[in-house]
C-alpha atoms as a PDB file:
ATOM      1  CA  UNK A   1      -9.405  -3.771  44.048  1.00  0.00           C
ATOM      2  CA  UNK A   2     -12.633  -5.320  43.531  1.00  0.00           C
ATOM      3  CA  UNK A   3     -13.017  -3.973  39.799  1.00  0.00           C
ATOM      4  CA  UNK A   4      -9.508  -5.162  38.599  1.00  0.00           C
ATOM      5  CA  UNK A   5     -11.082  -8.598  40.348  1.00  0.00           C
ATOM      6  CA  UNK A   6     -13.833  -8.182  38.348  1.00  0.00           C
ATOM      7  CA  UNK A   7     -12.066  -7.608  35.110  1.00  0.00           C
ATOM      8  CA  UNK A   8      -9.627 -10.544  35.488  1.00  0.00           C
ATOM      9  CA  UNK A   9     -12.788 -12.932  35.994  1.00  0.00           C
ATOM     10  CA  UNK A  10     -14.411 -11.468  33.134  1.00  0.00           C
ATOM     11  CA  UNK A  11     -11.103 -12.232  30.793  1.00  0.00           C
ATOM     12  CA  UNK A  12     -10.741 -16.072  32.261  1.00  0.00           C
ATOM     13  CA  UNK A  13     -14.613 -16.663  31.556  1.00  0.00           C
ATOM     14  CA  UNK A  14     -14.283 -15.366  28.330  1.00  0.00           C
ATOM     15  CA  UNK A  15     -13.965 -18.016  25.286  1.00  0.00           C
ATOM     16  CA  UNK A  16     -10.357 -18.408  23.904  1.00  0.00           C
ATOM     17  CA  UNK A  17     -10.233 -17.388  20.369  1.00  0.00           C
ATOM     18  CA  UNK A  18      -7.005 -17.959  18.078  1.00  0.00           C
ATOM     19  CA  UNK A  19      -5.196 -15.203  17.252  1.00  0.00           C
ATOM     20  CA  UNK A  20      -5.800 -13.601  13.627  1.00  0.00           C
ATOM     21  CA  UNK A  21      -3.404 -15.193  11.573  1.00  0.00           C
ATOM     22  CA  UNK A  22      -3.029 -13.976   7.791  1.00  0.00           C
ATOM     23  CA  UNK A  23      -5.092 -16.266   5.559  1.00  0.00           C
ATOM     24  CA  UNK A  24      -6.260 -17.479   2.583  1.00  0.00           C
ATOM     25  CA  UNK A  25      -9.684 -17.717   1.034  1.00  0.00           C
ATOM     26  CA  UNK A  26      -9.921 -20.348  -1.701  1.00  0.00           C
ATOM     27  CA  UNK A  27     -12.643 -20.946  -4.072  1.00  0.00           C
ATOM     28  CA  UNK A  28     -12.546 -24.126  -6.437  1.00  0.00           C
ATOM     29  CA  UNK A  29      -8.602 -24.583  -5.416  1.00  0.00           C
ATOM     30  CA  UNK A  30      -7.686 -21.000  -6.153  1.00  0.00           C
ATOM     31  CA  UNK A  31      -6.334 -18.149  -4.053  1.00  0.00           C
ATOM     32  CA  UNK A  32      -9.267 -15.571  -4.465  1.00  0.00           C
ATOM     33  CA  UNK A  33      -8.328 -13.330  -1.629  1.00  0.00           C
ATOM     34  CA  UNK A  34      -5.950 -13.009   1.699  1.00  0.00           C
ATOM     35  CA  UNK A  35      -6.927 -11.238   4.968  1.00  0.00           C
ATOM     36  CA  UNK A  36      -6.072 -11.119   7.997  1.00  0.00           C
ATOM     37  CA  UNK A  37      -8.864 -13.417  10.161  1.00  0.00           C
ATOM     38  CA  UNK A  38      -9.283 -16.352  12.815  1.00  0.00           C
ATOM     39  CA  UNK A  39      -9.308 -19.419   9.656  1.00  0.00           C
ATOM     40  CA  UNK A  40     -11.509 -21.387  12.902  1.00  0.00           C
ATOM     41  CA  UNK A  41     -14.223 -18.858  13.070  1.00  0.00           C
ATOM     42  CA  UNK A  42     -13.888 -17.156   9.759  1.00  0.00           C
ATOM     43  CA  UNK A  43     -16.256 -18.772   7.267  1.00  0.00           C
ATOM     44  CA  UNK A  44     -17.530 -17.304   4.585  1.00  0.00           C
ATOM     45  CA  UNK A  45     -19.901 -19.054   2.179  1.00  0.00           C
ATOM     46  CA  UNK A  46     -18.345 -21.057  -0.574  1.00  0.00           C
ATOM     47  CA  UNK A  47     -14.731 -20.184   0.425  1.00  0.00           C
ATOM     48  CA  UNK A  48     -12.156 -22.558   2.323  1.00  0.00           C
ATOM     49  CA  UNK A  49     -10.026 -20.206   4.516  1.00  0.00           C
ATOM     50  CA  UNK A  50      -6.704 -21.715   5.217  1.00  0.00           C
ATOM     51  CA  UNK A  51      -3.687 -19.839   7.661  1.00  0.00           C
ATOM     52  CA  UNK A  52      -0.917 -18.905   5.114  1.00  0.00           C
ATOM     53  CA  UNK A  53       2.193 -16.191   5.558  1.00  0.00           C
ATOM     54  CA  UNK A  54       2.733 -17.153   1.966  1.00  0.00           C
ATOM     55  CA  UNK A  55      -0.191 -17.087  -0.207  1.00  0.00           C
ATOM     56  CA  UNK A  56      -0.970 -14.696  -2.855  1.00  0.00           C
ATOM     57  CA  UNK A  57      -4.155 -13.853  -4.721  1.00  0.00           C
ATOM     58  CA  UNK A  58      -3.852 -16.712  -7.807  1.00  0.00           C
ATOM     59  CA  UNK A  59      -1.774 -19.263  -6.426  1.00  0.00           C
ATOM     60  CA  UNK A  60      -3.117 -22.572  -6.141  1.00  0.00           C
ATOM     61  CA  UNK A  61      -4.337 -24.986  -3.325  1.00  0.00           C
ATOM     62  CA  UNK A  62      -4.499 -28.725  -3.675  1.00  0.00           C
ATOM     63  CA  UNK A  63      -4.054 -31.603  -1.466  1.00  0.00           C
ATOM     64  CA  UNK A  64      -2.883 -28.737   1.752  1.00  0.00           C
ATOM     65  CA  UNK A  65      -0.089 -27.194  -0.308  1.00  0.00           C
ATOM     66  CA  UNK A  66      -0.143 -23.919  -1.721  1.00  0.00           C
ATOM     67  CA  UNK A  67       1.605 -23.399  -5.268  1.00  0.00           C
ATOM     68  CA  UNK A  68       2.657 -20.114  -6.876  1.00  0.00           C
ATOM     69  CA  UNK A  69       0.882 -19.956 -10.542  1.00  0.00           C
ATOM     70  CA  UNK A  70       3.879 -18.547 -13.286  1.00  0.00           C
ATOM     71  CA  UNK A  71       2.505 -15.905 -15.483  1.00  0.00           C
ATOM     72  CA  UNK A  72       2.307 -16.600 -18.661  1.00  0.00           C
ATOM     73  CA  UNK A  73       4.680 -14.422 -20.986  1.00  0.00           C
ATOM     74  CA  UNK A  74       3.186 -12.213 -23.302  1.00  0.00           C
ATOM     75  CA  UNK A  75       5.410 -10.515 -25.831  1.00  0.00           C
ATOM     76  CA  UNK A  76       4.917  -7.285 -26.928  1.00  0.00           C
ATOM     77  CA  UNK A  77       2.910  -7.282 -30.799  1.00  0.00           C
ATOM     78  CA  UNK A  78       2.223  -4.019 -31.423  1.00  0.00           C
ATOM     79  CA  UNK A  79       3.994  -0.752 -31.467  1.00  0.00           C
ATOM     80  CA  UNK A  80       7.385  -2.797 -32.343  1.00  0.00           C
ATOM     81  CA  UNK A  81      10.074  -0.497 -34.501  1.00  0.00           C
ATOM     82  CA  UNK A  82      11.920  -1.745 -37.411  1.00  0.00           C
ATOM     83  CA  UNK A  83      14.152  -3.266 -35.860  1.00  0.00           C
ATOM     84  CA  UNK A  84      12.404  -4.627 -33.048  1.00  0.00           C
ATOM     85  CA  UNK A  85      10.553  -6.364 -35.873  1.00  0.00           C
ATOM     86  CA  UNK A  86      13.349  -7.253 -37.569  1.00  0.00           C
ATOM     87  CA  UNK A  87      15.249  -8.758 -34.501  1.00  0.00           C
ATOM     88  CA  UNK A  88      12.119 -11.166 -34.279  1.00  0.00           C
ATOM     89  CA  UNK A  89      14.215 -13.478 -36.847  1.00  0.00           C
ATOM     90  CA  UNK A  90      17.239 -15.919 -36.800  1.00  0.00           C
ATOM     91  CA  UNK A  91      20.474 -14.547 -38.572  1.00  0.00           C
ATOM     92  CA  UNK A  92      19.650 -17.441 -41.252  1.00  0.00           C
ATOM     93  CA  UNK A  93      16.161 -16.019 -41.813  1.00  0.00           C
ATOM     94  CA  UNK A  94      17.027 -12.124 -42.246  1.00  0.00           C
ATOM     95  CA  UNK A  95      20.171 -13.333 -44.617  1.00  0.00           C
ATOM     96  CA  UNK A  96      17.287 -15.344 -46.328  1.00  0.00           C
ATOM     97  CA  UNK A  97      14.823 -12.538 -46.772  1.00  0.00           C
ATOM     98  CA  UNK A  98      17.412  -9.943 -47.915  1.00  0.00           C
ATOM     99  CA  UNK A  99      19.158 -12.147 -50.013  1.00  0.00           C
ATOM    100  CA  UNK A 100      15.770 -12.951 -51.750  1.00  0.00           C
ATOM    101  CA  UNK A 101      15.252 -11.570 -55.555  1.00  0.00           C
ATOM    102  CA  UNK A 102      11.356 -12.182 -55.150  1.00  0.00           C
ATOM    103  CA  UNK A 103       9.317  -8.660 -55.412  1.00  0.00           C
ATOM    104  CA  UNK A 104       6.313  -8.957 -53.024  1.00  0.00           C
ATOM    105  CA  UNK A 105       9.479  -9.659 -50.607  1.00  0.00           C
ATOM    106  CA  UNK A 106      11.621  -6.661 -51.615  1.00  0.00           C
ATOM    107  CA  UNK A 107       8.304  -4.627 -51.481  1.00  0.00           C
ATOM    108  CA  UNK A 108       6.985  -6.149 -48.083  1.00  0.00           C
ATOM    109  CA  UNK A 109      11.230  -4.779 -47.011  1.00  0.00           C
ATOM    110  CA  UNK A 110      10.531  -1.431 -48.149  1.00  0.00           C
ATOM    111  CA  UNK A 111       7.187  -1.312 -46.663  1.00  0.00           C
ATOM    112  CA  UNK A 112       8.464  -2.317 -42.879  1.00  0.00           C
ATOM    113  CA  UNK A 113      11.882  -0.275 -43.746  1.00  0.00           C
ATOM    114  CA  UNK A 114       9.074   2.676 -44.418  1.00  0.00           C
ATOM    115  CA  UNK A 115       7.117   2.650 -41.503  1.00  0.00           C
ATOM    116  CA  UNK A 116       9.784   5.453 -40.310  1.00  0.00           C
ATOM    117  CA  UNK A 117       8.063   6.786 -36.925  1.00  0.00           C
ATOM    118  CA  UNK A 118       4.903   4.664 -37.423  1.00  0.00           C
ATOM    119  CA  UNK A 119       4.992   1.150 -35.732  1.00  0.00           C
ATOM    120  CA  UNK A 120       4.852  -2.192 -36.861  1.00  0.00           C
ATOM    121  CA  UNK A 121       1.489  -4.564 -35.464  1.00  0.00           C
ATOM    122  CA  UNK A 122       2.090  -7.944 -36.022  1.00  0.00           C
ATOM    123  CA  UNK A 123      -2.096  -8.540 -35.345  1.00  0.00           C
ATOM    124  CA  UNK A 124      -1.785  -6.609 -38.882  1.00  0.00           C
ATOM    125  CA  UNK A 125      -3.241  -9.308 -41.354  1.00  0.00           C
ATOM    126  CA  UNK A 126      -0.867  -7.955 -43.876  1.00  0.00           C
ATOM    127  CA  UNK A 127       2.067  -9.130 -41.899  1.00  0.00           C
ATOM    128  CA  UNK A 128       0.718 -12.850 -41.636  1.00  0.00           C
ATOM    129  CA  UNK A 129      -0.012 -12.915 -45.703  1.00  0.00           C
ATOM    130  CA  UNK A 130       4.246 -11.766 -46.133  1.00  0.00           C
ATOM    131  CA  UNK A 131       4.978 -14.577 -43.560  1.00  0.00           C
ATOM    132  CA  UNK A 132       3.146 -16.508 -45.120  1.00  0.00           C
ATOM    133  CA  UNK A 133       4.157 -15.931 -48.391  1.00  0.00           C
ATOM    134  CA  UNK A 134       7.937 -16.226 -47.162  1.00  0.00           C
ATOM    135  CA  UNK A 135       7.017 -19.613 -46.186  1.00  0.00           C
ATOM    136  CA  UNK A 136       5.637 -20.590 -49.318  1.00  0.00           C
ATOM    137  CA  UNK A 137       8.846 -19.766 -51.195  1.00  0.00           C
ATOM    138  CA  UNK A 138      10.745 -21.481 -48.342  1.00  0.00           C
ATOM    139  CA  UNK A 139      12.277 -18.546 -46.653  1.00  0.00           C
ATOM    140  CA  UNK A 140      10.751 -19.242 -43.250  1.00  0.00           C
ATOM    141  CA  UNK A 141       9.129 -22.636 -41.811  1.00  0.00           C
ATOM    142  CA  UNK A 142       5.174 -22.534 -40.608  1.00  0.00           C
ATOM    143  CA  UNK A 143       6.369 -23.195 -36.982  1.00  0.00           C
ATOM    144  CA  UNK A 144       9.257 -19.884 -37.585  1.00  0.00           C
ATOM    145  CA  UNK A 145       6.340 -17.718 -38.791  1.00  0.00           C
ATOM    146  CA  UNK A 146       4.118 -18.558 -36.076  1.00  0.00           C
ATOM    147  CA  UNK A 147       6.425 -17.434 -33.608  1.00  0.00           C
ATOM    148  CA  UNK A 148       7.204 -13.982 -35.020  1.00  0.00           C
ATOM    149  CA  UNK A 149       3.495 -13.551 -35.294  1.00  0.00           C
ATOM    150  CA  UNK A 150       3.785 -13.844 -30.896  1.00  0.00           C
ATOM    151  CA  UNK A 151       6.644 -11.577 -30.897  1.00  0.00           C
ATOM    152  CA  UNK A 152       8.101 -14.093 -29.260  1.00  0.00           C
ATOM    153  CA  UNK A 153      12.550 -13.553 -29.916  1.00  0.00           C
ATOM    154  CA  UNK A 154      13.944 -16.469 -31.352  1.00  0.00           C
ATOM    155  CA  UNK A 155      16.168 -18.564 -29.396  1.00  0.00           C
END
């Protein structure tokens, strides 16, 4: 009887501590990391630790609120078929470009149309001199060339 005594008097006495809570550790109002801690007694150097069931590793924190951070879309540039490639333009471009009677654009055709099992790059600095050229006999705009050099589809 006298030890369970004991053991209840040694709980009361003991300091009250929060109970872990998931949290957030932010560094220069970023999410760097989340872990599982008490955000009043964990405090480690040069991070703000702040309780959140939401947070995620990049989000950001400013003014108490946490914010999710939207990827940024990358578009695939390299290892693009034919007609991957070829989908990059507007029904008005590819009529455009087939339609044209200039040579270095029939050949730069045949050249992608060639490629067979290999795969197109667009990082290829051959494929921004054709673009380029198509713009500078008015086949494409600047800003139309641009985008096909992201791999971006067109809208």
């Amino acid at each position: 009887m006298r030890r369970a005594s004991l053991i209840a008097a040694l709980l009361l006495a003991a300091p009250a501590h929060a109970a872990p809570s998931r949290c957030a550790l932010v560094s220069a109002g970023v999410v760097v990391n989340v872990a599982v801690c008490d955000p009043a007694s964990f405090a480690p150097p040069g991070l703000t630790v702040v309780a959140s069931a939401t947070a995620q590793i990049g989000w950001t924190y400013a003014g108490g609120v946490f914010t999710p951070v939207t990827p940024a879309i990358v578009y695939q540039t390299s290892g693009l078929t034919y007609a991957q490639f070829w989908a990059l333009f507007t029904t008005a471009e590819q009529t455009a470009i087939v339609s044209s009677t200039d040579v270095n654009v029939r050949q730069f055709l045949l050249q992608m149309a060639g490629q067979g099992g290999g795969f197109i790059n667009l990082g290829d600095p051959s494929i921004a001199t054709a673009l380029n050229y198509a713009v500078s006999i008015g086949l494409l705009t600047s800003a139309r060339a641009a985008v096909v050099l992201t791999g971006a589809p067109h809208s």
